[in-house]
Protein backbone atom coordinates (compact mmCIF):
# COMPACT_ATOMS: atom_id res chain seq x y z
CA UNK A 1 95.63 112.44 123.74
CA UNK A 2 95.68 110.22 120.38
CA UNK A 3 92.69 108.00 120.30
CA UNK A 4 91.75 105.06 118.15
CA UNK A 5 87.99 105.34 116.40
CA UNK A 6 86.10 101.83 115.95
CA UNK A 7 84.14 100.92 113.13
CA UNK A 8 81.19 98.64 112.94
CA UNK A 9 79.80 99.45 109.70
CA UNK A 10 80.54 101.95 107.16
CA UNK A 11 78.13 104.87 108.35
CA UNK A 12 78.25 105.06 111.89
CA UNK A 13 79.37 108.03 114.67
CA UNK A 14 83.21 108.34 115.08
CA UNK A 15 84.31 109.53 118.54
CA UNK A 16 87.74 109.94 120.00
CA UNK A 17 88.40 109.56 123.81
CA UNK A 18 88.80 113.58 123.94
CA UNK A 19 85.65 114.08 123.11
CA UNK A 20 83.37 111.90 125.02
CA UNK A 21 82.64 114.70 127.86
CA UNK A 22 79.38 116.54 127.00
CA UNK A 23 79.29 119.38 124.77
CA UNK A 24 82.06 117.96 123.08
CA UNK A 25 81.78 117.69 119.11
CA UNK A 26 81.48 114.19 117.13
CA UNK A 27 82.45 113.30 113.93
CA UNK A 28 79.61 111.89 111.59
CA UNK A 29 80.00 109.89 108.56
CA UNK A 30 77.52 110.98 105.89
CA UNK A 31 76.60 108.63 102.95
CA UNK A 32 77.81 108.95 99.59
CA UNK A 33 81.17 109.13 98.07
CA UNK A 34 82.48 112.09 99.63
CA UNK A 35 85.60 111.77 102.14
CA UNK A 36 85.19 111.87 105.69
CA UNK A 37 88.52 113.90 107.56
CA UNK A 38 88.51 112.47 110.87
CA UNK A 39 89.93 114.71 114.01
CA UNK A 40 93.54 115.04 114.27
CA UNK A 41 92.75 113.53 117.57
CA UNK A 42 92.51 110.34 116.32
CA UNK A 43 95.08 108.84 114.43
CA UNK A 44 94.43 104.96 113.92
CA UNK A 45 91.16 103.00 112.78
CA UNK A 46 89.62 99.81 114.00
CA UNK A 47 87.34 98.52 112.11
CA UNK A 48 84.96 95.52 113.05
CA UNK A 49 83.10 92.52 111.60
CA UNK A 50 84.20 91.66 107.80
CA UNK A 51 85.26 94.83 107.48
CA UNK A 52 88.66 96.26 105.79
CA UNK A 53 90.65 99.01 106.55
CA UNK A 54 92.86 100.01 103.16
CA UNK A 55 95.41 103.23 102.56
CA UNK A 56 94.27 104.51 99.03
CA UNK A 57 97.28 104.48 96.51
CA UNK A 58 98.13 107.54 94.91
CA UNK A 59 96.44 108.80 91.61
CA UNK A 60 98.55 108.95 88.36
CA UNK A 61 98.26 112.00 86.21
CA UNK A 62 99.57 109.32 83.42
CA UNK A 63 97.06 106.78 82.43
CA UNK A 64 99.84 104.47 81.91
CA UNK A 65 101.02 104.13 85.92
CA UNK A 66 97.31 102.75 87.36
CA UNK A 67 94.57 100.42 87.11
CA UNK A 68 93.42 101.56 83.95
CA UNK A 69 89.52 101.09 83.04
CA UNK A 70 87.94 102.16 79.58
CA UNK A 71 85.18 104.83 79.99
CA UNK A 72 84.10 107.10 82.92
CA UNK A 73 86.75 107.52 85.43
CA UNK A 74 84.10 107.18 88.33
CA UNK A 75 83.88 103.70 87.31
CA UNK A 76 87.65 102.92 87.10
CA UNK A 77 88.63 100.48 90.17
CA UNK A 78 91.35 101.96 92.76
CA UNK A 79 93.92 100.16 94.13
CA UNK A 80 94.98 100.25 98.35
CA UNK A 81 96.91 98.67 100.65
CA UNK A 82 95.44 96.52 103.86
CA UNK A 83 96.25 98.56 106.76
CA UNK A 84 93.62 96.06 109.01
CA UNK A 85 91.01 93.85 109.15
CA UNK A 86 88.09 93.58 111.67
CA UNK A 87 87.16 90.86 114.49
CA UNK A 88 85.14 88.87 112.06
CA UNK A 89 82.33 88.92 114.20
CA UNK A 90 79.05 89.20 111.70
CA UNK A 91 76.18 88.58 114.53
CA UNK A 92 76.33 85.05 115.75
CA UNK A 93 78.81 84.30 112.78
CA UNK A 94 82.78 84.57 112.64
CA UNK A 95 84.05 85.81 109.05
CA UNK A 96 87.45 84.14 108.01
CA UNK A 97 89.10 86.34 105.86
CA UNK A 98 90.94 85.67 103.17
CA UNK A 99 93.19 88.66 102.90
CA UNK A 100 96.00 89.82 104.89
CA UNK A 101 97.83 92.95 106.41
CA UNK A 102 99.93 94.19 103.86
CA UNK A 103 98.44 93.07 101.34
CA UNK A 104 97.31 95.26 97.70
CA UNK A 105 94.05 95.25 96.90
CA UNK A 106 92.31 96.15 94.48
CA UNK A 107 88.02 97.48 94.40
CA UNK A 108 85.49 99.49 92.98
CA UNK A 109 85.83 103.09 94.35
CA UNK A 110 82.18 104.06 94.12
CA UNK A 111 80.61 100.52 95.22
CA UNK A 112 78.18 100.20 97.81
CA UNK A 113 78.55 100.80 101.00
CA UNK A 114 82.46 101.83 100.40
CA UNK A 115 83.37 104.69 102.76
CA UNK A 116 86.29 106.91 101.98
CA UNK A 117 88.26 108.26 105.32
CA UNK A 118 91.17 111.27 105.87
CA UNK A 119 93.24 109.56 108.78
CA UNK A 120 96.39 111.81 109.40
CA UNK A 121 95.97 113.52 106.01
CA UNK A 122 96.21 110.13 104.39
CA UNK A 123 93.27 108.84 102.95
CA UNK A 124 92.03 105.19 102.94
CA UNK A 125 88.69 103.20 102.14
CA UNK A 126 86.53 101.19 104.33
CA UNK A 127 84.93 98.18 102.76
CA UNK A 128 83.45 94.65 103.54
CA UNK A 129 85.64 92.04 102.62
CA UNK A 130 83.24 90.79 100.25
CA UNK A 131 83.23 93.81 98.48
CA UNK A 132 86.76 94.14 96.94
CA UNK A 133 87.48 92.98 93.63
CA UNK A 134 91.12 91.05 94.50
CA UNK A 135 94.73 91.01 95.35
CA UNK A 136 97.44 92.28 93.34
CA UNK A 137 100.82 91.15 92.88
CA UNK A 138 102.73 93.60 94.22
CA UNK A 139 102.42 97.06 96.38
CA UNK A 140 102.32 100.14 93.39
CA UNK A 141 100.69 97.79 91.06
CA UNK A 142 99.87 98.96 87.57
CA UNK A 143 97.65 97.68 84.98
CA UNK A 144 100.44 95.39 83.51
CA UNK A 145 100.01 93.05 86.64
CA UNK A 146 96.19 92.92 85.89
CA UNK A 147 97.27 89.23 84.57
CA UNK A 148 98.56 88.32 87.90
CA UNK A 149 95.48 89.60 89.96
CA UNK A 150 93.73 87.09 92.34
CA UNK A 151 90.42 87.60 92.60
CA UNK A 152 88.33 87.38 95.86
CA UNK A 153 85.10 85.28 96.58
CA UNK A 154 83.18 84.06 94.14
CA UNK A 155 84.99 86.61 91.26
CA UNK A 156 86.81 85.69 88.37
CA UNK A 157 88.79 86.66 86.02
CA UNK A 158 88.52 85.81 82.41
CA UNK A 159 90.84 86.98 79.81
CA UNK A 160 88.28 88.56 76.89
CA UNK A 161 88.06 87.56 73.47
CA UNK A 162 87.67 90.12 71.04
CA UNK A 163 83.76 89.45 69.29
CA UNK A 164 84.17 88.33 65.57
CA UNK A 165 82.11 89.42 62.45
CA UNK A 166 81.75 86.02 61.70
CA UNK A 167 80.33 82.62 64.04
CA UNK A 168 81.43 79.42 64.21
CA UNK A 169 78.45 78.29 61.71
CA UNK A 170 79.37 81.08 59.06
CA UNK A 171 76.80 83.67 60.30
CA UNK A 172 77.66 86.96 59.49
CA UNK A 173 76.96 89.29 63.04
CA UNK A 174 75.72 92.83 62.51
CA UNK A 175 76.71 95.38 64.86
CA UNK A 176 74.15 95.14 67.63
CA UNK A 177 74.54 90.90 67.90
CA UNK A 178 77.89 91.65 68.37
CA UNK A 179 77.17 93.97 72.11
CA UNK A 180 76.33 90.37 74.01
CA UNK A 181 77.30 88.06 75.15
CA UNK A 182 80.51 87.68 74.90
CA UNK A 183 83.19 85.24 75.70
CA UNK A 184 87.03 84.81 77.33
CA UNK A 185 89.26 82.64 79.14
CA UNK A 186 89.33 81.84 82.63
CA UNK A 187 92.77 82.90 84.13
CA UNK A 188 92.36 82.41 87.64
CA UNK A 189 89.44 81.71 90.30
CA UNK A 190 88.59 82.99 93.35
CA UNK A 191 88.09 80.74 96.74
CA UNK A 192 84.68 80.98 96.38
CA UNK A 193 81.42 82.52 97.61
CA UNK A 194 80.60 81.87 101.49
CA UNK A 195 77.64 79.81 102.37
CA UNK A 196 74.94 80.20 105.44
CA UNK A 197 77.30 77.03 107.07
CA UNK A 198 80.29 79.28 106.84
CA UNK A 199 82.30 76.85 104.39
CA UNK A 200 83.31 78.44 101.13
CA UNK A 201 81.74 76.52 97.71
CA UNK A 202 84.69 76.08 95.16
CA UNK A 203 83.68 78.14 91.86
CA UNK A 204 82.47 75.32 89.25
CA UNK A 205 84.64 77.16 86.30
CA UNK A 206 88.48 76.54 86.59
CA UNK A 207 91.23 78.25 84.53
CA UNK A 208 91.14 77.20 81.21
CA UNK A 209 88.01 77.32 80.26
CA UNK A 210 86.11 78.84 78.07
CA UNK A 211 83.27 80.62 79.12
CA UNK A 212 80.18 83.18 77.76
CA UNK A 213 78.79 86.03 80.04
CA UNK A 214 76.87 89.31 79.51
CA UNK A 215 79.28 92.24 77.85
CA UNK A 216 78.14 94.86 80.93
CA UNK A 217 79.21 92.29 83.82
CA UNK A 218 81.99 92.90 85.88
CA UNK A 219 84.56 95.10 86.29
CA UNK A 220 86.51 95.62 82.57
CA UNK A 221 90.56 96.19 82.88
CA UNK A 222 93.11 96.57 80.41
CA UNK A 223 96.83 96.41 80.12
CA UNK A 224 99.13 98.61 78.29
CA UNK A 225 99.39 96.22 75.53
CA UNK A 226 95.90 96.15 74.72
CA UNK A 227 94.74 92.78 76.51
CA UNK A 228 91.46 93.09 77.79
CA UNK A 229 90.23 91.30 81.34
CA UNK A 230 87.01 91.24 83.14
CA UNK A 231 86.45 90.13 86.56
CA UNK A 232 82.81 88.73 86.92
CA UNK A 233 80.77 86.91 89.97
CA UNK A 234 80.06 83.25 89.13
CA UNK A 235 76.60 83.91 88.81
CA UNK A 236 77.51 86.51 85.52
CA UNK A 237 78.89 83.45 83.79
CA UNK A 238 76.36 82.17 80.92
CA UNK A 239 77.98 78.85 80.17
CA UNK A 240 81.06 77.01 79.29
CA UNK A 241 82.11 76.15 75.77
């Protein structure tokens, strides 16, 4: 019998309809980053709340065919593609999502509470809405279409400015000055952060500006051309210039 497994949360028991009669094993989701394989039993995933439900793109051998971060791979955000979204129901609240079926998104691998599944030998990511970093363009995205991204709540994303040796006053910057902050162009906003009302607030930045934020916020993403983004919360932002 193939059975569907409901989610409320990211670590919770997983049980298919074959094995509810006693003595009968159940599936537990552990925490950490490691992948859960779920029976062969069950074969579709419904999760609940503001969660998301995402199939996990395949990794490139080639740096040049994925969302491309400098540094540790661990901290290099993956890309998926919507597969379904919960009820909404958060307690007494309804969540409106913003995404849709279908849809490629892109988020942080290792974030918190992210929980990696084996459905049918594929493997996908379960996530809070909140959580992901944005939308991409287009299904198989690379990290040419970083540019295009959308980004999702209260995120971002600013176009970086490589740091000069030398301010606007004609202060020469050693080394360490030149760490933080730093400072980029606004390409696009997201819809905002969610209040305790349930409206979203409209970002107070808007593409074109220029803004200053902390060099170790965000999420950092080049293109193969060398242009360097960052997708930051609001909050990250320092000022406008």
């Amino acid at each position: 019998m193939v059975a569907a497994a409901a989610i409320t949360r990211p670590r919770v028991a997983f049980r298919s309809a074959a094995t509810a009669a006693p003595g009968r094993r159940s599936v537990r989701v552990q925490a950490g980053p490691a992948t859960l394989a779920l029976p062969d039993s069950i074969s579709k995933v419904l999760p609940k709340g503001d969660l998301v439900l995402a199939r996990v793109a395949e990794a490139e051998e080639k740096t040049k065919g994925g969302i491309l971060l400098p540094g540790s791979a661990q901290s290099r955000p993956t890309s998926g593609d919507v597969v379904a979204l919960g009820d909404g129901q958060v307690g007494a609240k309804q969540h409106t999502f913003t995404l849709q079926g279908g849809e490629t998104v892109l988020y942080s691998k290792f974030g918190i509470g992210v929980t990696e599944l084996e459905v049918q030998g594929q493997t996908h990511i379960l996530l809070r809405e909140d959580d992901i970093i944005g939308i991409m363009p287009r299904p198989n995205a690379t990290a040419a279409d970083i540019p295009e991204l959308k980004p999702l709540g209260d995120r971002i994303l600013v176009q970086v400015q490589e740091s000069a040796d030398v301010t606007l006053g004609g202060v020469i910057l050693p080394d360490s000055a030149k760490e933080r902050p730093l400072s980029g162009t606004v390409v696009r906003c997201g819809p905002g952060k969610m209040g305790d009302d349930g409206q979203r607030k409209a970002p107070k930045v808007k593409e074109g500006d220029r803004v200053v934020y902390f060099k170790y916020a965000g999420d950092s993403m080049e293109t193969p051309a060398g242009e360097k983004y960052t997708v930051l919360h609001e909050q990250d932002i320092l000022a406008r210039l």
